[in-house]
N, C-alpha and C. Protein backbone atom coordinates (compact mmCIF):
# COMPACT_ATOMS: atom_id res chain seq x y z
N UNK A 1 118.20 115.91 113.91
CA UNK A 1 117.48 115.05 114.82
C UNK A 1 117.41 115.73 116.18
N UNK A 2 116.26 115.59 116.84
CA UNK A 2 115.85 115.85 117.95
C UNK A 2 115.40 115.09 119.03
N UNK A 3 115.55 115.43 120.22
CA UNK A 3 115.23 114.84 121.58
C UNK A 3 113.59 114.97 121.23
N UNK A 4 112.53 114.50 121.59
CA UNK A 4 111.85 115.21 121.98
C UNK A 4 111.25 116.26 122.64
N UNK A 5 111.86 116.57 123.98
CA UNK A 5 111.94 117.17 125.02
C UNK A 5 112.19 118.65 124.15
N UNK A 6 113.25 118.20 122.95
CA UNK A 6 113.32 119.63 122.45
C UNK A 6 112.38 120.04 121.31
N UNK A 7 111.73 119.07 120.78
CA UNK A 7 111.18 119.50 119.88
C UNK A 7 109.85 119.67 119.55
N UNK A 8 108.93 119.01 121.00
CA UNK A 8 107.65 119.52 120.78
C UNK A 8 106.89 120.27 120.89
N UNK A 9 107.73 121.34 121.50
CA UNK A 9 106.85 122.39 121.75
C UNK A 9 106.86 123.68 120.53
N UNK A 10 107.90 123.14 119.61
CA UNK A 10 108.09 123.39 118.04
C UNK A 10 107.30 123.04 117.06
N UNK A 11 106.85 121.94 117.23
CA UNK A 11 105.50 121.34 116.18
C UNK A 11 104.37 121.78 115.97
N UNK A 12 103.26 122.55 116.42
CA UNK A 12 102.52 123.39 116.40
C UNK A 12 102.71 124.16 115.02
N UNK A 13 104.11 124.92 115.26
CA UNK A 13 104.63 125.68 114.01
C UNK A 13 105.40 124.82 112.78
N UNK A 14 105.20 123.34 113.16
CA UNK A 14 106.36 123.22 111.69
C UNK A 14 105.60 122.58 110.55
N UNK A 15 106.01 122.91 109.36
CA UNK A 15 104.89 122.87 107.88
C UNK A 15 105.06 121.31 107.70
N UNK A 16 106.47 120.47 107.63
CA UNK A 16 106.20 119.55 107.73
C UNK A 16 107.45 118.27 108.51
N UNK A 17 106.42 117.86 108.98
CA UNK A 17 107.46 116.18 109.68
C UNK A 17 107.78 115.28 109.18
N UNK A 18 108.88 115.41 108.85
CA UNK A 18 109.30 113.44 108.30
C UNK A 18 109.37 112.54 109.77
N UNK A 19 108.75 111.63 109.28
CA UNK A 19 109.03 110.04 111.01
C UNK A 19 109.51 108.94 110.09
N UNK A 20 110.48 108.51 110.49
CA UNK A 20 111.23 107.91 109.59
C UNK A 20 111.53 106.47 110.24
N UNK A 21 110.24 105.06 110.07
CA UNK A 21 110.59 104.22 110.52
C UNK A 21 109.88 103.88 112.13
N UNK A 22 109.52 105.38 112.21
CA UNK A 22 108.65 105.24 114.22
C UNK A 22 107.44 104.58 114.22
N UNK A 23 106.83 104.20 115.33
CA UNK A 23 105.58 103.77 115.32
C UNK A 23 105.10 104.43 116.96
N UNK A 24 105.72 103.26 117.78
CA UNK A 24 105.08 103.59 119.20
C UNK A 24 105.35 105.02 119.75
N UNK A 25 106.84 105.76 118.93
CA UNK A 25 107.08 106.78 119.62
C UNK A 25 106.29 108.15 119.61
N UNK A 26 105.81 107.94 118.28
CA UNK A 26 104.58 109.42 117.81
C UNK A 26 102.97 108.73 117.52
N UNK A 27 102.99 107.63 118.52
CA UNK A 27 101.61 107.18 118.71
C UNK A 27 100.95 108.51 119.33
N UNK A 28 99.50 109.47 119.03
CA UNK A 28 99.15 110.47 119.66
C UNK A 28 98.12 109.70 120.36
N UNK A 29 97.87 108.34 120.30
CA UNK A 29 97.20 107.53 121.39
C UNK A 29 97.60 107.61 123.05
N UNK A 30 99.04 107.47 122.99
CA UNK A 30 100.12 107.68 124.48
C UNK A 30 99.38 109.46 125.13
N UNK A 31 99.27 110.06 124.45
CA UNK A 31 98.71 111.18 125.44
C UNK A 31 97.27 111.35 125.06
N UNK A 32 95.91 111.29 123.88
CA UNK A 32 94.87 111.74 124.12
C UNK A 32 94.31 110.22 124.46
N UNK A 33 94.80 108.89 124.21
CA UNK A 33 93.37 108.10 124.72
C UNK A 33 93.99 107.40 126.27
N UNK A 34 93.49 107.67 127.21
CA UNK A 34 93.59 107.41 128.45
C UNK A 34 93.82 105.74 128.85
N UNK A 35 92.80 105.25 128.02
CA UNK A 35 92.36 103.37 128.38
C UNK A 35 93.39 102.91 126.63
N UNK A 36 94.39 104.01 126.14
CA UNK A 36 95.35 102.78 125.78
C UNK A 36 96.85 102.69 126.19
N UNK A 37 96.66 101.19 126.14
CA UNK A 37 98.07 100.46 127.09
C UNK A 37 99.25 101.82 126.98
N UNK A 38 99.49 102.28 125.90
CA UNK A 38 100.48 103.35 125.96
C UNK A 38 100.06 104.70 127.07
N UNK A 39 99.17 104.60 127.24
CA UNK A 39 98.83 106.44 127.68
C UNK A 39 99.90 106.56 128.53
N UNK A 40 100.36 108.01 128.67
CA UNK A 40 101.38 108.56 129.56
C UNK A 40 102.98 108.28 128.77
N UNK A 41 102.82 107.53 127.89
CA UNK A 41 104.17 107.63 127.58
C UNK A 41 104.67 108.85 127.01
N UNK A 42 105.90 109.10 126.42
CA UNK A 42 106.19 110.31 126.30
C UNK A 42 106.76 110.23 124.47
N UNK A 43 105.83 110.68 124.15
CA UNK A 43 106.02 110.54 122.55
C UNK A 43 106.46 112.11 121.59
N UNK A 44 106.80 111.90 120.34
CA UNK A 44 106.99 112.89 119.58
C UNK A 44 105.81 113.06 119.20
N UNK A 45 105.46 114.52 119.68
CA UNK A 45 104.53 114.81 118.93
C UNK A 45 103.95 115.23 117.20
N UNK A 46 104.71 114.69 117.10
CA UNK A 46 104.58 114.64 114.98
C UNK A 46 103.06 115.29 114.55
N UNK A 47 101.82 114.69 115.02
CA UNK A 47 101.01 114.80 114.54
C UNK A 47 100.82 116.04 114.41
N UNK A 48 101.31 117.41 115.51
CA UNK A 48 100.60 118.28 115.73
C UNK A 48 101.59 119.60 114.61
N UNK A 49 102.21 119.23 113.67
CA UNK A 49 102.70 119.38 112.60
C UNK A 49 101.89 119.61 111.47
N UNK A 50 101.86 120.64 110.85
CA UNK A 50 100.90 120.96 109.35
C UNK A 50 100.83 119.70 108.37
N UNK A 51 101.56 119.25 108.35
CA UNK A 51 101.61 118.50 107.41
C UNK A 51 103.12 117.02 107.88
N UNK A 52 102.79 115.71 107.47
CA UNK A 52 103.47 114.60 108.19
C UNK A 52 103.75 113.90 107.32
N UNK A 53 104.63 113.35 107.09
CA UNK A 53 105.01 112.45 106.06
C UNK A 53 105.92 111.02 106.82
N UNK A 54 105.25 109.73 106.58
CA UNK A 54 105.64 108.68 107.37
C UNK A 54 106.17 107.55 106.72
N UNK A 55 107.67 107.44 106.77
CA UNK A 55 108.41 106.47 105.86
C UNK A 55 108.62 105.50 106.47
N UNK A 56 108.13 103.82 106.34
CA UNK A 56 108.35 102.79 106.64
C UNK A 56 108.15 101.84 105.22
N UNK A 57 108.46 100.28 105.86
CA UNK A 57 108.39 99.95 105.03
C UNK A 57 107.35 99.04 104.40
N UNK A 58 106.27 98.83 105.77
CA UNK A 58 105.16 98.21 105.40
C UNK A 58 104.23 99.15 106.09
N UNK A 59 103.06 97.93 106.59
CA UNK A 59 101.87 98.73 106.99
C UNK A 59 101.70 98.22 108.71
N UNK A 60 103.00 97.70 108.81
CA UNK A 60 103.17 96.57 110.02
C UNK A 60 103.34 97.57 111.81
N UNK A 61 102.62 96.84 112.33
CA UNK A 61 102.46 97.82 114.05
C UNK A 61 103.76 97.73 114.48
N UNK A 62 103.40 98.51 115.38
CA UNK A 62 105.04 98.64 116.50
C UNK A 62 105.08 97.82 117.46
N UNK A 63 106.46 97.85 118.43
CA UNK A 63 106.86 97.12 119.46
C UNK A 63 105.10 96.60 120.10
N UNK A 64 104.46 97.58 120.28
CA UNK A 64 103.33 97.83 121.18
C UNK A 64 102.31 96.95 120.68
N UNK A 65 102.32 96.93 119.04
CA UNK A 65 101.52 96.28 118.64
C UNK A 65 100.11 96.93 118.66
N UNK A 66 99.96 97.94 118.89
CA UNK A 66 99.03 98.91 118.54
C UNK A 66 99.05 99.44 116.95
N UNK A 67 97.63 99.84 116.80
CA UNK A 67 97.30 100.68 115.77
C UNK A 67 97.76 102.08 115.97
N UNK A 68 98.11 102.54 114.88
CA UNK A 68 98.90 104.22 115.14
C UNK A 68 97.79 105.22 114.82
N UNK A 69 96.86 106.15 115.26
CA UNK A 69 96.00 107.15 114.35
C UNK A 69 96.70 108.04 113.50
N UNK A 70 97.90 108.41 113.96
CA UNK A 70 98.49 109.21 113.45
C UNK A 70 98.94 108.66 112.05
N UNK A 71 98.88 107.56 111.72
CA UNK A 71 98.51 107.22 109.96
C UNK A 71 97.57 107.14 109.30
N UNK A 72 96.37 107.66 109.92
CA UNK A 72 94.98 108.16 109.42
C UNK A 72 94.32 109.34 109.28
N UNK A 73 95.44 110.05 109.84
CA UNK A 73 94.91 111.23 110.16
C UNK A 73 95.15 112.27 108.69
N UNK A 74 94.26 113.03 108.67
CA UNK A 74 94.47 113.80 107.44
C UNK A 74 95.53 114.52 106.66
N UNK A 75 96.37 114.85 107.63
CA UNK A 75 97.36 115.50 107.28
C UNK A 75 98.45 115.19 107.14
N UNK A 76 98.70 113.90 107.20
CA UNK A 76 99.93 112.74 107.63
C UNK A 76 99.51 111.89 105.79
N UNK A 77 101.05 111.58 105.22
CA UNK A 77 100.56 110.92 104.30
C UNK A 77 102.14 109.81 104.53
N UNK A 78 101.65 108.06 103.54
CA UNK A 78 102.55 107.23 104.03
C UNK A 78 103.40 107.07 102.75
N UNK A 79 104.89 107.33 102.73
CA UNK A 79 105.50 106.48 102.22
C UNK A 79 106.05 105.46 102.07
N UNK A 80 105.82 104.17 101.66
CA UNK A 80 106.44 102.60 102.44
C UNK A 80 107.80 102.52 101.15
N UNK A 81 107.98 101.67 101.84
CA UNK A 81 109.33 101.76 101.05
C UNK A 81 110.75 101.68 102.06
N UNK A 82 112.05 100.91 100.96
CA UNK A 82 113.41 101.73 101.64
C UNK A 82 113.48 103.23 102.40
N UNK A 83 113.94 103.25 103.64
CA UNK A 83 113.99 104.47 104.26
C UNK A 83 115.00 105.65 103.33
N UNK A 84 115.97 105.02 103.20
CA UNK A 84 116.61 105.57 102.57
C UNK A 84 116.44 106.11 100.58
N UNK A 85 115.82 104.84 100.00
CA UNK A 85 115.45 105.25 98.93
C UNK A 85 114.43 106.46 98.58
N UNK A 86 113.19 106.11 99.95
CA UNK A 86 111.91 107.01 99.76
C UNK A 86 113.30 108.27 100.59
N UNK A 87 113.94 108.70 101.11
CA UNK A 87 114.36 110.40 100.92
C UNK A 87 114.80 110.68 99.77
N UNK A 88 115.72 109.80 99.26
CA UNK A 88 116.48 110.54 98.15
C UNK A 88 115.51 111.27 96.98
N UNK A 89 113.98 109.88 97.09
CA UNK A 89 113.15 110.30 96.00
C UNK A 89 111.90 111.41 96.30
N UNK A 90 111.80 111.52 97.51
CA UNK A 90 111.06 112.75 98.33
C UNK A 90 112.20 114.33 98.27
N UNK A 91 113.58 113.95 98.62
CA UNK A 91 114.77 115.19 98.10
C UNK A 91 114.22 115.55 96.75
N UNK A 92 114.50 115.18 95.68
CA UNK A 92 114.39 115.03 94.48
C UNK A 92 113.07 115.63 93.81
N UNK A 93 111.78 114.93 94.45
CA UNK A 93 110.19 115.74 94.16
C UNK A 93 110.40 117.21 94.91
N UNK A 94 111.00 117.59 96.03
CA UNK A 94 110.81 118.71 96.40
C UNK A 94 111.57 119.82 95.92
N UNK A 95 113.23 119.26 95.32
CA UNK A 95 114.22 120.47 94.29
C UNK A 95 113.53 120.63 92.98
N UNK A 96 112.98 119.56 92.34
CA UNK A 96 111.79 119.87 91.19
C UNK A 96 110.88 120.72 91.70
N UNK A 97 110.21 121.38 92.61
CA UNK A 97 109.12 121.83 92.94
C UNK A 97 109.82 122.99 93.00
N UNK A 98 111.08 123.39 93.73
CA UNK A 98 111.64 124.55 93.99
C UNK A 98 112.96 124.58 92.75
């Protein structure tokens, strides 16, 4: 786990992000859309990651009550579910793969 502070200027390069449970914090609304209530906040930048993978457990908004893009976006896919169940079974698809 990471601060942000330490880790976004790492994302660019990383193949893939687990967000485990976030909403408002890797909203990429807070820095590109200006006129929403979040702009300026200081978020993880997740999106800017090859590939995103987003474990919650519904389809339900954050504190903010905003819509997230960053769960629409192409490269981001959702797992809902137990936080904990969806790793063990995401661990598991990826030692089968390797």
């Amino acid at each position: 786990m990471y601060e942000l502070e330490q880790i976004n200027a790492d994302l660019p390069s990383t193949d893939v992000a687990v967000v485990i449970g976030a909403n408002d914090v890797v909203n990429p609304d807070a820095r590109d859309n200006p006129r929403s209530p979040i702009a300026g906040m200081p978020i993880i930048e997740a999106d800017r990651a090859s590939s995103v993978v987003v474990l919650k457990r519904g389809q339900g908004k954050g504190f903010s009550g905003l819509e997230n893009p960053l769960f629409f976006k192409p490269n981001t896919g959702m797992l809902y579910g137990d936080a904990k169940n969806s790793l063990v079974q995401l661990s598991q698809s990826v030692q089968k793969v390797h």
